[in-house]
PDB file of N, CA and C in Angstrom:
ATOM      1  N   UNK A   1     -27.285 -20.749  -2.263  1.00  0.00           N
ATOM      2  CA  UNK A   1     -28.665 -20.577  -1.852  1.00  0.00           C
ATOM      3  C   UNK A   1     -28.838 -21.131  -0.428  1.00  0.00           C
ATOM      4  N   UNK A   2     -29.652 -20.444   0.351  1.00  0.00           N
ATOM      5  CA  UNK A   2     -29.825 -20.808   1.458  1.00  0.00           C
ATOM      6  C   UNK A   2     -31.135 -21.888   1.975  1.00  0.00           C
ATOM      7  N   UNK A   3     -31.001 -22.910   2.309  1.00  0.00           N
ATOM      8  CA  UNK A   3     -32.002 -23.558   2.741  1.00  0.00           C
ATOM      9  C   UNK A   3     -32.624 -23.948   4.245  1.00  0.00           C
ATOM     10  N   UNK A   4     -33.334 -24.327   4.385  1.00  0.00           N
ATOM     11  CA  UNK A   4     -33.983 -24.491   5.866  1.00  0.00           C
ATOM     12  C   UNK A   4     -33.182 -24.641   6.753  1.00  0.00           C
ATOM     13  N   UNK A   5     -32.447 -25.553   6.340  1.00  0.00           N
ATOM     14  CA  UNK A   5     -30.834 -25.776   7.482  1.00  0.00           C
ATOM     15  C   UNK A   5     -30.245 -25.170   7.756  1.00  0.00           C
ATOM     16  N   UNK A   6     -30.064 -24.355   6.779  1.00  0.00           N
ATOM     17  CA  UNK A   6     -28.647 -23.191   6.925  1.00  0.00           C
ATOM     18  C   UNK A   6     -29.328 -22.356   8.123  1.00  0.00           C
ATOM     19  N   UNK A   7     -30.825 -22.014   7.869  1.00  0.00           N
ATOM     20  CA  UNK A   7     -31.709 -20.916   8.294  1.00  0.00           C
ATOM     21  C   UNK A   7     -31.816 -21.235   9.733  1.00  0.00           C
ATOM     22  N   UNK A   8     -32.188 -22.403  10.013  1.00  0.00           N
ATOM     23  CA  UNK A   8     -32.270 -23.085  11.395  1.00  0.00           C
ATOM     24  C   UNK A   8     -30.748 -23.040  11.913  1.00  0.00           C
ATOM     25  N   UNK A   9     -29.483 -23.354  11.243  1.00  0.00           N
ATOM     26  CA  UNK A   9     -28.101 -23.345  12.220  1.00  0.00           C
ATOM     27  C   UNK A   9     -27.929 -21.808  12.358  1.00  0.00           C
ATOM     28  N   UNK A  10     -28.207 -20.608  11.737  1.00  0.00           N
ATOM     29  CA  UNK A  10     -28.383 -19.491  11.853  1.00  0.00           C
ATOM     30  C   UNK A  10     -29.226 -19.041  13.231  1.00  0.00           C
ATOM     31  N   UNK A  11     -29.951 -19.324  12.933  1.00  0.00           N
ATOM     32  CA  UNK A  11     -31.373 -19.357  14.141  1.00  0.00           C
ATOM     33  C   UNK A  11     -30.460 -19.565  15.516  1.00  0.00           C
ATOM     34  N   UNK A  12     -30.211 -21.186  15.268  1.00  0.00           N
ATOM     35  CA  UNK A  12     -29.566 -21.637  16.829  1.00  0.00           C
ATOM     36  C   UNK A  12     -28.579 -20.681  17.183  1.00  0.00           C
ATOM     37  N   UNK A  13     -27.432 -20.219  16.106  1.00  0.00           N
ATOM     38  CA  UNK A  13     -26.384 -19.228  16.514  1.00  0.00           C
ATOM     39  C   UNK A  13     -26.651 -17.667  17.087  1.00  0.00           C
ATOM     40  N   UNK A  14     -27.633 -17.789  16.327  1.00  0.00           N
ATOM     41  CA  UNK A  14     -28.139 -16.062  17.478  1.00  0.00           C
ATOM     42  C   UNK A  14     -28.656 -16.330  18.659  1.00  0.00           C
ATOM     43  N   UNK A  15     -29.788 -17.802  18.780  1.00  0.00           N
ATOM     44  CA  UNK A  15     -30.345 -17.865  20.287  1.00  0.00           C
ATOM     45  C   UNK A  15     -29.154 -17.817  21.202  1.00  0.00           C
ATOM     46  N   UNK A  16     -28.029 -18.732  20.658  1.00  0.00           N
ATOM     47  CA  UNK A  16     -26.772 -18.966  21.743  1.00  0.00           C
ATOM     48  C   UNK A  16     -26.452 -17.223  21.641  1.00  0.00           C
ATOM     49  N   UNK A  17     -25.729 -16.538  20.872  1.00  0.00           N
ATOM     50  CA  UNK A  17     -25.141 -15.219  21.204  1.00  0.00           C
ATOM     51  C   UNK A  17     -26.776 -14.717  21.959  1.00  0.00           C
ATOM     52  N   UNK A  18     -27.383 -14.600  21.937  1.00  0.00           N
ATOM     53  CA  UNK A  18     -28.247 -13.805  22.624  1.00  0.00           C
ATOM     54  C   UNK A  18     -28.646 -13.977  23.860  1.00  0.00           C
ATOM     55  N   UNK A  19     -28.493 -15.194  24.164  1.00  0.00           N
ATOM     56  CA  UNK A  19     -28.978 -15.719  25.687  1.00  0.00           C
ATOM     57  C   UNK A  19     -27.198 -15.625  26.242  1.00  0.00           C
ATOM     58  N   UNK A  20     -26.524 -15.864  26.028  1.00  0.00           N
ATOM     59  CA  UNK A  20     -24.926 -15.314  26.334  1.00  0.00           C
ATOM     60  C   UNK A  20     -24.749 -13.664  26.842  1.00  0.00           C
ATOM     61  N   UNK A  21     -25.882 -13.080  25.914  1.00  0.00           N
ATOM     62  CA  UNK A  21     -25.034 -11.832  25.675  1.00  0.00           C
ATOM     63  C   UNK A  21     -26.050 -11.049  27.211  1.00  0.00           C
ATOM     64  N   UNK A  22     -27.371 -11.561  27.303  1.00  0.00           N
ATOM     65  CA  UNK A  22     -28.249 -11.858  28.187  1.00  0.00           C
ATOM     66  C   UNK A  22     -28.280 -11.913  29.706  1.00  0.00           C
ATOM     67  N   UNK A  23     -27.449 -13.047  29.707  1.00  0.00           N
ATOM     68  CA  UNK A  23     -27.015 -13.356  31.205  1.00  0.00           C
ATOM     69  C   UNK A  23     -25.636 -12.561  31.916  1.00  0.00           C
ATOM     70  N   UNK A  24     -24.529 -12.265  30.676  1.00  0.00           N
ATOM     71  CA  UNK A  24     -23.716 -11.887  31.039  1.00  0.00           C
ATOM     72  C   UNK A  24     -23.548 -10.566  31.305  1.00  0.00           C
ATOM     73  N   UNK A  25     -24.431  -9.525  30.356  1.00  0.00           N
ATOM     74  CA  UNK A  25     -24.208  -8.241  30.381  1.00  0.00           C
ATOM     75  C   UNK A  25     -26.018  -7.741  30.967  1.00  0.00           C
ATOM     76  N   UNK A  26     -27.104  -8.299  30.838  1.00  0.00           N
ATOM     77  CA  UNK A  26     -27.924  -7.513  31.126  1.00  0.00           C
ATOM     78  C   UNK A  26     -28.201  -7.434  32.761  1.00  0.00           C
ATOM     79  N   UNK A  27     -27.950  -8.434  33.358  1.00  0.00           N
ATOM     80  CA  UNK A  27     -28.101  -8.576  34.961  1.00  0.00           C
ATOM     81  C   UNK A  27     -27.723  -7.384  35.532  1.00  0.00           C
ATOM     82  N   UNK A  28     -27.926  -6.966  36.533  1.00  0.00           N
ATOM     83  CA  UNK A  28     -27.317  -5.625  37.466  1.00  0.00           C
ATOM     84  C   UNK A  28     -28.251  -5.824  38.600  1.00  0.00           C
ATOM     85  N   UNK A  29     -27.011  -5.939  39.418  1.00  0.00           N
ATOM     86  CA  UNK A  29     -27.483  -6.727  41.131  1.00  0.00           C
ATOM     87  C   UNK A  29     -27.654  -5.701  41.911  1.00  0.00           C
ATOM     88  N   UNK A  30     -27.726  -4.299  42.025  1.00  0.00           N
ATOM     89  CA  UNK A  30     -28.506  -3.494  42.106  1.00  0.00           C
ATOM     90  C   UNK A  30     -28.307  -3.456  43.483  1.00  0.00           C
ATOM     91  N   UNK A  31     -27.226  -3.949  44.422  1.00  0.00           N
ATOM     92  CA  UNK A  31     -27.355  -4.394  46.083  1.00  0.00           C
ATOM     93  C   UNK A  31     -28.404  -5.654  46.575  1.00  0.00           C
ATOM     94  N   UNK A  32     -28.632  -6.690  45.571  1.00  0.00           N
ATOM     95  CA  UNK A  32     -29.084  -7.946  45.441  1.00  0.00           C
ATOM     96  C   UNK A  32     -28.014  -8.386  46.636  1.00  0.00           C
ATOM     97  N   UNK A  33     -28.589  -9.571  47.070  1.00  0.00           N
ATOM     98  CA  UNK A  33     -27.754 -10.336  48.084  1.00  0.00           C
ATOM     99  C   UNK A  33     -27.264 -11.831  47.048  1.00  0.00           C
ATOM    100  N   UNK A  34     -25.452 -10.910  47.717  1.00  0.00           N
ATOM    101  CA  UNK A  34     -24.710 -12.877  46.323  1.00  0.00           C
ATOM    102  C   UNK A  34     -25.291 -14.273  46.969  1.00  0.00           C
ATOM    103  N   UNK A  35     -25.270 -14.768  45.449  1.00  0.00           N
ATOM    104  CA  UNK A  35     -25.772 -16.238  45.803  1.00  0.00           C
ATOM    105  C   UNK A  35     -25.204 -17.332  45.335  1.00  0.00           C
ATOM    106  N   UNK A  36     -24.217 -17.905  45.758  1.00  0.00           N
ATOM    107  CA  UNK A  36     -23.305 -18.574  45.087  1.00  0.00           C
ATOM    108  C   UNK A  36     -24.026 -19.643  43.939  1.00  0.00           C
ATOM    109  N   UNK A  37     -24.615 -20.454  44.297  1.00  0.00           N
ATOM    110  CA  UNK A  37     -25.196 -21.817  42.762  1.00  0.00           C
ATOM    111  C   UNK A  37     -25.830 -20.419  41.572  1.00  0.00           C
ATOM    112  N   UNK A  38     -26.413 -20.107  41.876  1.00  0.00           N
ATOM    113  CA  UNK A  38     -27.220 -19.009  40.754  1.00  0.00           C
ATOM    114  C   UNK A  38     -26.071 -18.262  40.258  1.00  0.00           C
ATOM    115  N   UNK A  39     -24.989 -17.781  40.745  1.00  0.00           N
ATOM    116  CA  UNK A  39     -24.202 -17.089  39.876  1.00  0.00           C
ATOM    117  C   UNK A  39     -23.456 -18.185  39.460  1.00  0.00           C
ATOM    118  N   UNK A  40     -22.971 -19.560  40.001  1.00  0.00           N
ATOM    119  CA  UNK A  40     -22.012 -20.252  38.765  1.00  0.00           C
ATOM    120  C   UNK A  40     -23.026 -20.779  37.830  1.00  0.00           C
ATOM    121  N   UNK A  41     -24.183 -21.069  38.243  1.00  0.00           N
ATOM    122  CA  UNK A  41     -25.360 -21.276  36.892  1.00  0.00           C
ATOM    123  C   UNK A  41     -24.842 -20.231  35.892  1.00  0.00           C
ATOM    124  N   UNK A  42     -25.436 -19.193  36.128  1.00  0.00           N
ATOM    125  CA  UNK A  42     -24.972 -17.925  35.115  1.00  0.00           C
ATOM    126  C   UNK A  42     -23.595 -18.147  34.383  1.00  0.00           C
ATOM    127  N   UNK A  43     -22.799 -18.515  35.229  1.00  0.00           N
ATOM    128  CA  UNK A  43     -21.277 -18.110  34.383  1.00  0.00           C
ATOM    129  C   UNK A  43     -21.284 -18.944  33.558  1.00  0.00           C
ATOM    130  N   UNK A  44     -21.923 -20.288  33.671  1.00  0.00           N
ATOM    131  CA  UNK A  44     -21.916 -21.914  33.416  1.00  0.00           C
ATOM    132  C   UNK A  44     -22.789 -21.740  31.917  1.00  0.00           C
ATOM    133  N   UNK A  45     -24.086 -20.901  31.921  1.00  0.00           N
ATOM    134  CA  UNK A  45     -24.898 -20.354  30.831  1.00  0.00           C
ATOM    135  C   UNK A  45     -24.223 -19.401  29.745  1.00  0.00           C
ATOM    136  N   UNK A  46     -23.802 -18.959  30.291  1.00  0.00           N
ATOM    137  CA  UNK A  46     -22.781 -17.460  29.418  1.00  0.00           C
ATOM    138  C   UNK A  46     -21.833 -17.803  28.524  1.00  0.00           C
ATOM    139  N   UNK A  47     -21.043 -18.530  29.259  1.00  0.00           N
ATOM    140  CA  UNK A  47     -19.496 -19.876  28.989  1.00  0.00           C
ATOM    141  C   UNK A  47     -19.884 -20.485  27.735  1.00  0.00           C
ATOM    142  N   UNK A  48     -20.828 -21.213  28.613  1.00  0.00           N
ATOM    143  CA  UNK A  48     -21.302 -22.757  27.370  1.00  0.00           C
ATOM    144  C   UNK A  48     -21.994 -22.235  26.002  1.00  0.00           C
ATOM    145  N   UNK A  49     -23.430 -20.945  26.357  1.00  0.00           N
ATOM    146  CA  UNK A  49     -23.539 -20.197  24.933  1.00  0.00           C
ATOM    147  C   UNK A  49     -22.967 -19.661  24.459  1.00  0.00           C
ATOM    148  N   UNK A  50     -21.729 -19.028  24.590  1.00  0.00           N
ATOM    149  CA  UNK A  50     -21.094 -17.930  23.960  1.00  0.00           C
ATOM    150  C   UNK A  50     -20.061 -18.791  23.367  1.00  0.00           C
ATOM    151  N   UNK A  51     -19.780 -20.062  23.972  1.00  0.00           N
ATOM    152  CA  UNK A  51     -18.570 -20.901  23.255  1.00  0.00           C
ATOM    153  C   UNK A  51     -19.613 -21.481  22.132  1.00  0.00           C
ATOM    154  N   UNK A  52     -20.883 -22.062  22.107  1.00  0.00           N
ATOM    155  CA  UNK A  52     -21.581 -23.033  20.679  1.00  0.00           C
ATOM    156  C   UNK A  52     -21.367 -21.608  20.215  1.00  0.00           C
ATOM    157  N   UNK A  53     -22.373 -20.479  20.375  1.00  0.00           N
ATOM    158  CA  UNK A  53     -21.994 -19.746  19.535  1.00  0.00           C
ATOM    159  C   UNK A  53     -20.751 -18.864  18.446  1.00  0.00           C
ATOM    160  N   UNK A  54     -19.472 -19.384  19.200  1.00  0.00           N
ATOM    161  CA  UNK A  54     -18.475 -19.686  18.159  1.00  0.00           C
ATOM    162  C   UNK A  54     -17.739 -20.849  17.653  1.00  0.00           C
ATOM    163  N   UNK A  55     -17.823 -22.146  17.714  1.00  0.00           N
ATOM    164  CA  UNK A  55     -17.990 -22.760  17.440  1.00  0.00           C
ATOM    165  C   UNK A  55     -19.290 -22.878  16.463  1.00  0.00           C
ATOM    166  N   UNK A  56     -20.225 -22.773  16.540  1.00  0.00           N
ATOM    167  CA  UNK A  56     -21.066 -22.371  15.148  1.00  0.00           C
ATOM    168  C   UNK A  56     -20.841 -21.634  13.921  1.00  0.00           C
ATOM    169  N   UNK A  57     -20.073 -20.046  14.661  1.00  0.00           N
ATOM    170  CA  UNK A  57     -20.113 -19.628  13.763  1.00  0.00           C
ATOM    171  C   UNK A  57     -18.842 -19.541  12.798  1.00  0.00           C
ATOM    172  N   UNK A  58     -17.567 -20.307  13.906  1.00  0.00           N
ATOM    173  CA  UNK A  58     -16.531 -20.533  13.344  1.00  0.00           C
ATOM    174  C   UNK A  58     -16.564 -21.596  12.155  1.00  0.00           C
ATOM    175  N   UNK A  59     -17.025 -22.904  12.791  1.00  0.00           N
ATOM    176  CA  UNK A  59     -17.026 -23.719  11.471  1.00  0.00           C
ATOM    177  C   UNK A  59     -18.210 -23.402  10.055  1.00  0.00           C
ATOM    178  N   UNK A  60     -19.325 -22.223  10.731  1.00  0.00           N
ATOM    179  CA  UNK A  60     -19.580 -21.999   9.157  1.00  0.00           C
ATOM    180  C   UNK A  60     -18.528 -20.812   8.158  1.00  0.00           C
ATOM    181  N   UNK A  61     -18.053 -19.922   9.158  1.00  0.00           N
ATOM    182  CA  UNK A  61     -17.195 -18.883   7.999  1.00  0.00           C
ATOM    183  C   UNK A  61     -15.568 -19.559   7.706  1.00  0.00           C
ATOM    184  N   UNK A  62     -14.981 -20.507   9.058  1.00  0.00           N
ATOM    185  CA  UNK A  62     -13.683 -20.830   8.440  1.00  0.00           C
ATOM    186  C   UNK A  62     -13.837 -21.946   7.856  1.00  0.00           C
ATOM    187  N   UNK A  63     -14.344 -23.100   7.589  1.00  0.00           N
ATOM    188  CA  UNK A  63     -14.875 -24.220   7.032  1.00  0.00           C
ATOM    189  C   UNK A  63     -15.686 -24.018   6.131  1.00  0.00           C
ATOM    190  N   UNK A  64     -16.239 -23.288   5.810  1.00  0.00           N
ATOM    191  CA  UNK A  64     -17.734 -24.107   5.134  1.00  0.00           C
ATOM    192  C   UNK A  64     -18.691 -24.756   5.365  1.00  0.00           C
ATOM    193  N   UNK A  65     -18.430 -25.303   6.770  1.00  0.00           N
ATOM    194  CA  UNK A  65     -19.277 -26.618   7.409  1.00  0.00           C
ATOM    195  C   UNK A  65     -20.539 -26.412   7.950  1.00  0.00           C
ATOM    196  N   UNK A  66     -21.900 -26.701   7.891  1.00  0.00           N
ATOM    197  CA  UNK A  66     -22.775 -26.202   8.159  1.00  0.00           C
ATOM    198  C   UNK A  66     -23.347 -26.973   9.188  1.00  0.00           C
ATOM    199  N   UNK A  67     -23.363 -27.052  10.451  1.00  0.00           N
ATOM    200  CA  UNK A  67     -23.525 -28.064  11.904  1.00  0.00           C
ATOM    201  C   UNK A  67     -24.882 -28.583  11.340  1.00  0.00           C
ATOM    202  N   UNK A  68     -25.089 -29.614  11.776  1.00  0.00           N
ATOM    203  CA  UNK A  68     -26.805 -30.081  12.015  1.00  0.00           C
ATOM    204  C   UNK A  68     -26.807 -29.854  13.540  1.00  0.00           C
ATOM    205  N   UNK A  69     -27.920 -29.254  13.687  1.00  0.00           N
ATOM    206  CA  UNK A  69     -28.520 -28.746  14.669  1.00  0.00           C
ATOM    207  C   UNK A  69     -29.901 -28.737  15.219  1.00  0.00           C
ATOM    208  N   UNK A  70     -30.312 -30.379  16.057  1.00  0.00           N
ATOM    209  CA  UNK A  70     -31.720 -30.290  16.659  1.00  0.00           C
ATOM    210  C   UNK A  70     -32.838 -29.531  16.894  1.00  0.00           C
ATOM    211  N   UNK A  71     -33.572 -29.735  16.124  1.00  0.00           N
ATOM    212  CA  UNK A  71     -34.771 -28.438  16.424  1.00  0.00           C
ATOM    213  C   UNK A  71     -35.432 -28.537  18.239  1.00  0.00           C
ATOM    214  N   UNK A  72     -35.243 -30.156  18.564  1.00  0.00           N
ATOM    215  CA  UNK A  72     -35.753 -29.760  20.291  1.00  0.00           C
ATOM    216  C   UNK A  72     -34.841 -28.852  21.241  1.00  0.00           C
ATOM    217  N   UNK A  73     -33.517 -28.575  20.661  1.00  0.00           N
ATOM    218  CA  UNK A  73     -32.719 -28.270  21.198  1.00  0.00           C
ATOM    219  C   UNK A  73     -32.893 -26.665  20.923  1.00  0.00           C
ATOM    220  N   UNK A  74     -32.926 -25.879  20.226  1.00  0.00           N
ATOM    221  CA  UNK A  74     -33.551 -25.193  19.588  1.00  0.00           C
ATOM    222  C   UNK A  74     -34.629 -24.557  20.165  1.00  0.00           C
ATOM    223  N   UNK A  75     -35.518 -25.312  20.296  1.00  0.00           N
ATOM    224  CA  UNK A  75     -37.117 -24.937  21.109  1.00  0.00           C
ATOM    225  C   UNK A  75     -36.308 -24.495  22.598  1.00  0.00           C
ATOM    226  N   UNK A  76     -35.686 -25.455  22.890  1.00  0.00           N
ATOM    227  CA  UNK A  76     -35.491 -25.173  24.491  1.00  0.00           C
ATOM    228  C   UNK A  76     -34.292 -24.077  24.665  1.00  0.00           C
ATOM    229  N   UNK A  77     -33.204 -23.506  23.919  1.00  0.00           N
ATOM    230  CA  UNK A  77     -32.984 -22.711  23.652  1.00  0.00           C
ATOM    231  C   UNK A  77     -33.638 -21.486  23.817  1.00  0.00           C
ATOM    232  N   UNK A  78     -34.623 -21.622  22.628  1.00  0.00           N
ATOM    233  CA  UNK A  78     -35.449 -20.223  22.875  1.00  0.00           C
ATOM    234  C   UNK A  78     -36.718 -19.967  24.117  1.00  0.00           C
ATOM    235  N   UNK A  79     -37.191 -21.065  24.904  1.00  0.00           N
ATOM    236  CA  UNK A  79     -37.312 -20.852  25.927  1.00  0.00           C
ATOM    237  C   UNK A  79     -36.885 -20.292  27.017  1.00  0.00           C
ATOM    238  N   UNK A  80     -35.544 -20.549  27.354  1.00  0.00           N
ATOM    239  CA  UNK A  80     -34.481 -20.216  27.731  1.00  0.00           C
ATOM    240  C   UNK A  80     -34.582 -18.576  27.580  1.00  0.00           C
ATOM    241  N   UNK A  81     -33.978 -18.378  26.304  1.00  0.00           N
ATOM    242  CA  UNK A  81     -33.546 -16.645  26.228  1.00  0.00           C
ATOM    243  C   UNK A  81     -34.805 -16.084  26.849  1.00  0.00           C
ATOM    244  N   UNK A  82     -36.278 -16.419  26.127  1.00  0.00           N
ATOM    245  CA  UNK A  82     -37.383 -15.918  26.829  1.00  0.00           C
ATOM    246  C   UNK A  82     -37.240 -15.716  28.372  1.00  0.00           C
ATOM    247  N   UNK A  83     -37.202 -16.528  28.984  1.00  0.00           N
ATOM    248  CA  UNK A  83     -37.135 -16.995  30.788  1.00  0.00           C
ATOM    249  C   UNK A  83     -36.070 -15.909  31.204  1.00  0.00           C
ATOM    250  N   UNK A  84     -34.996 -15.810  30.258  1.00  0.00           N
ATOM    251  CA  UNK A  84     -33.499 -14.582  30.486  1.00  0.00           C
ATOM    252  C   UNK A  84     -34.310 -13.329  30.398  1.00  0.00           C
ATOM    253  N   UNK A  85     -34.771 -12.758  28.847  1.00  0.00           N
ATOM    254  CA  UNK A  85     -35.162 -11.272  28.653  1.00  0.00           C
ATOM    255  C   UNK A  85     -36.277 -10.726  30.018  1.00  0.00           C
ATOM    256  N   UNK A  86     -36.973 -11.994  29.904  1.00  0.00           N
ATOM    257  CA  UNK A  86     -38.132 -11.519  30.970  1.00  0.00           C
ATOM    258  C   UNK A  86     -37.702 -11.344  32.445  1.00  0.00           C
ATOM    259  N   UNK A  87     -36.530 -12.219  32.492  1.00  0.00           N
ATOM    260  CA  UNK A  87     -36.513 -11.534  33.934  1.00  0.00           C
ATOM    261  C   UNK A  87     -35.075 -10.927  33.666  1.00  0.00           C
ATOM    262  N   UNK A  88     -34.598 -10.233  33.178  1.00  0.00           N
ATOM    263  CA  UNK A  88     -33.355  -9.524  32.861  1.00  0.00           C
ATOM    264  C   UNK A  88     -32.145 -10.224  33.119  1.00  0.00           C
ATOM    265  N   UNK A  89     -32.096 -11.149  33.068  1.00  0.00           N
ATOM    266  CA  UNK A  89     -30.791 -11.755  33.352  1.00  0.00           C
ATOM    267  C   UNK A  89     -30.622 -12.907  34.353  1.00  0.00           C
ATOM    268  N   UNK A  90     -31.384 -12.500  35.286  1.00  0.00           N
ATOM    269  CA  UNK A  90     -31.487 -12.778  36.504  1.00  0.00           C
ATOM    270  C   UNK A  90     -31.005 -14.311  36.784  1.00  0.00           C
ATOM    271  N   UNK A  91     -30.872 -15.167  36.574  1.00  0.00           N
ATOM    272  CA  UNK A  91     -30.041 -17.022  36.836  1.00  0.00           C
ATOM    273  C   UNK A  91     -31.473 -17.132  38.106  1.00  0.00           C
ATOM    274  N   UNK A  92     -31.665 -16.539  39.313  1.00  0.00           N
ATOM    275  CA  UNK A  92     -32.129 -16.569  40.666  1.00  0.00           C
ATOM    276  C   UNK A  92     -33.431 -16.795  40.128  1.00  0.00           C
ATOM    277  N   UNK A  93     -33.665 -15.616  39.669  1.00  0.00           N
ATOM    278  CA  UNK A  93     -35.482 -15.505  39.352  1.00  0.00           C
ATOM    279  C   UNK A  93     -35.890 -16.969  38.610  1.00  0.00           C
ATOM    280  N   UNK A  94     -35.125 -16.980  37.957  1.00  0.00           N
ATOM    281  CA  UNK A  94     -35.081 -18.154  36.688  1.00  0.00           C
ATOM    282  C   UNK A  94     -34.985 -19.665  37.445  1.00  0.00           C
ATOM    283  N   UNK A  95     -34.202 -19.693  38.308  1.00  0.00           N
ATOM    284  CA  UNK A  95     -34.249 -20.907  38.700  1.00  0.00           C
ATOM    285  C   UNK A  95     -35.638 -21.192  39.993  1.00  0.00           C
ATOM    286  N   UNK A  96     -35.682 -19.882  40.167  1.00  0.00           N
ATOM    287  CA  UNK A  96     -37.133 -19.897  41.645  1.00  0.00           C
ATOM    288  C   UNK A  96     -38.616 -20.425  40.903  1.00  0.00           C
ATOM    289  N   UNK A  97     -38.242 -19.448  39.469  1.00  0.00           N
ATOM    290  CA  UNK A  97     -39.655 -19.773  38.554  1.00  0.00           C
ATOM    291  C   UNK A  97     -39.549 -21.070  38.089  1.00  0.00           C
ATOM    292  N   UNK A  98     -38.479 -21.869  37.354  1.00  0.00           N
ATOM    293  CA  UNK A  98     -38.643 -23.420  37.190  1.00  0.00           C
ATOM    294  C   UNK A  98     -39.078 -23.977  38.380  1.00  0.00           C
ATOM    295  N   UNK A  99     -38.591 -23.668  39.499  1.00  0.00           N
ATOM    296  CA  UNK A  99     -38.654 -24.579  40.545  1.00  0.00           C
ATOM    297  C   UNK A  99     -40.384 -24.448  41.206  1.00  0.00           C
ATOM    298  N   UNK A 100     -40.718 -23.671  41.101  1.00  0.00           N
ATOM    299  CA  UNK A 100     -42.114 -23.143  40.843  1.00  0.00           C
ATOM    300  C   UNK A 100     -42.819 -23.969  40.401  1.00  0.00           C
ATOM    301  N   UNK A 101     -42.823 -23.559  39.066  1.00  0.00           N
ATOM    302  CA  UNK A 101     -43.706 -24.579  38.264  1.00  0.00           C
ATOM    303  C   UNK A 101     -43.410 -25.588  38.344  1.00  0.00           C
ATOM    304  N   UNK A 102     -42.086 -26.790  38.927  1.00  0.00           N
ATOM    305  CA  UNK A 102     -42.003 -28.320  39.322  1.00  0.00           C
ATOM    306  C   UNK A 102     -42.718 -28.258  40.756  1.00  0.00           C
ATOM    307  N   UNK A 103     -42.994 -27.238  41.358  1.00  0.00           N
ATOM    308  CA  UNK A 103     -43.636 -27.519  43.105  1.00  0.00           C
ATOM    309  C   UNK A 103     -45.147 -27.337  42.928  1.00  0.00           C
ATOM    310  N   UNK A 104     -46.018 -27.210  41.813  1.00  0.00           N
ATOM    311  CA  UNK A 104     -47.181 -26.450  41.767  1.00  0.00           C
ATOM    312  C   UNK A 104     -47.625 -27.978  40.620  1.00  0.00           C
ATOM    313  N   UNK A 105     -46.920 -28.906  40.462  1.00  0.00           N
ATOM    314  CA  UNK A 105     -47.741 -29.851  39.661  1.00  0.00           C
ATOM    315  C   UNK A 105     -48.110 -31.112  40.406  1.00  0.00           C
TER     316      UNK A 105
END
């Protein structure tokens, strides 16, 4: 039977494959001008989610083991993918708009 936990380490494992799958494949630079920190951000985002996300999902199907997994971590996660879908990928947009909203308070 599945309980809240399971449901929530589930949860976290798709935000990671999805914000992975996000940065890495939806971007298209379209004759964008390269920008070096914003693209190793990106690779650095892609890398790090796409590795929890196996590592998650490895130790639940080859183990049994079911991670505990922070719900703040979680929240900010899905912030995250949000900030990705909306601006398609983009690392640039994403870091101009945080930096935004830290210059506007």
């Amino acid at each position: 039977m599945m309980s809240i936990s399971h449901a929530h380490t589930l949860l976290y494992a798709m935000l990671c494959g999805s914000l992975c799958f996000v940065v890495a494949f939806m971007y298209q630079r379209n004759g964008a001008k390269y920008k070096l920190f914003p693209s190793i951000t990106a690779f650095c985002i892609a890398a790090i989610a796409g590795a929890e996300w196996i590592e998650v999902m490895g130790s639940i199907i080859l183990y049994k083991q079911w991670p505990s997994i922070s719900p703040v971590i979680t929240i900010f996660l899905s912030l995250l993918l949000i900030l990705a879908v909306k601006e398609r990928g983009n690392v640039a947009r994403i870091i101009d708009r945080l930096l935004f909203v830290r210059a506007t308070n």
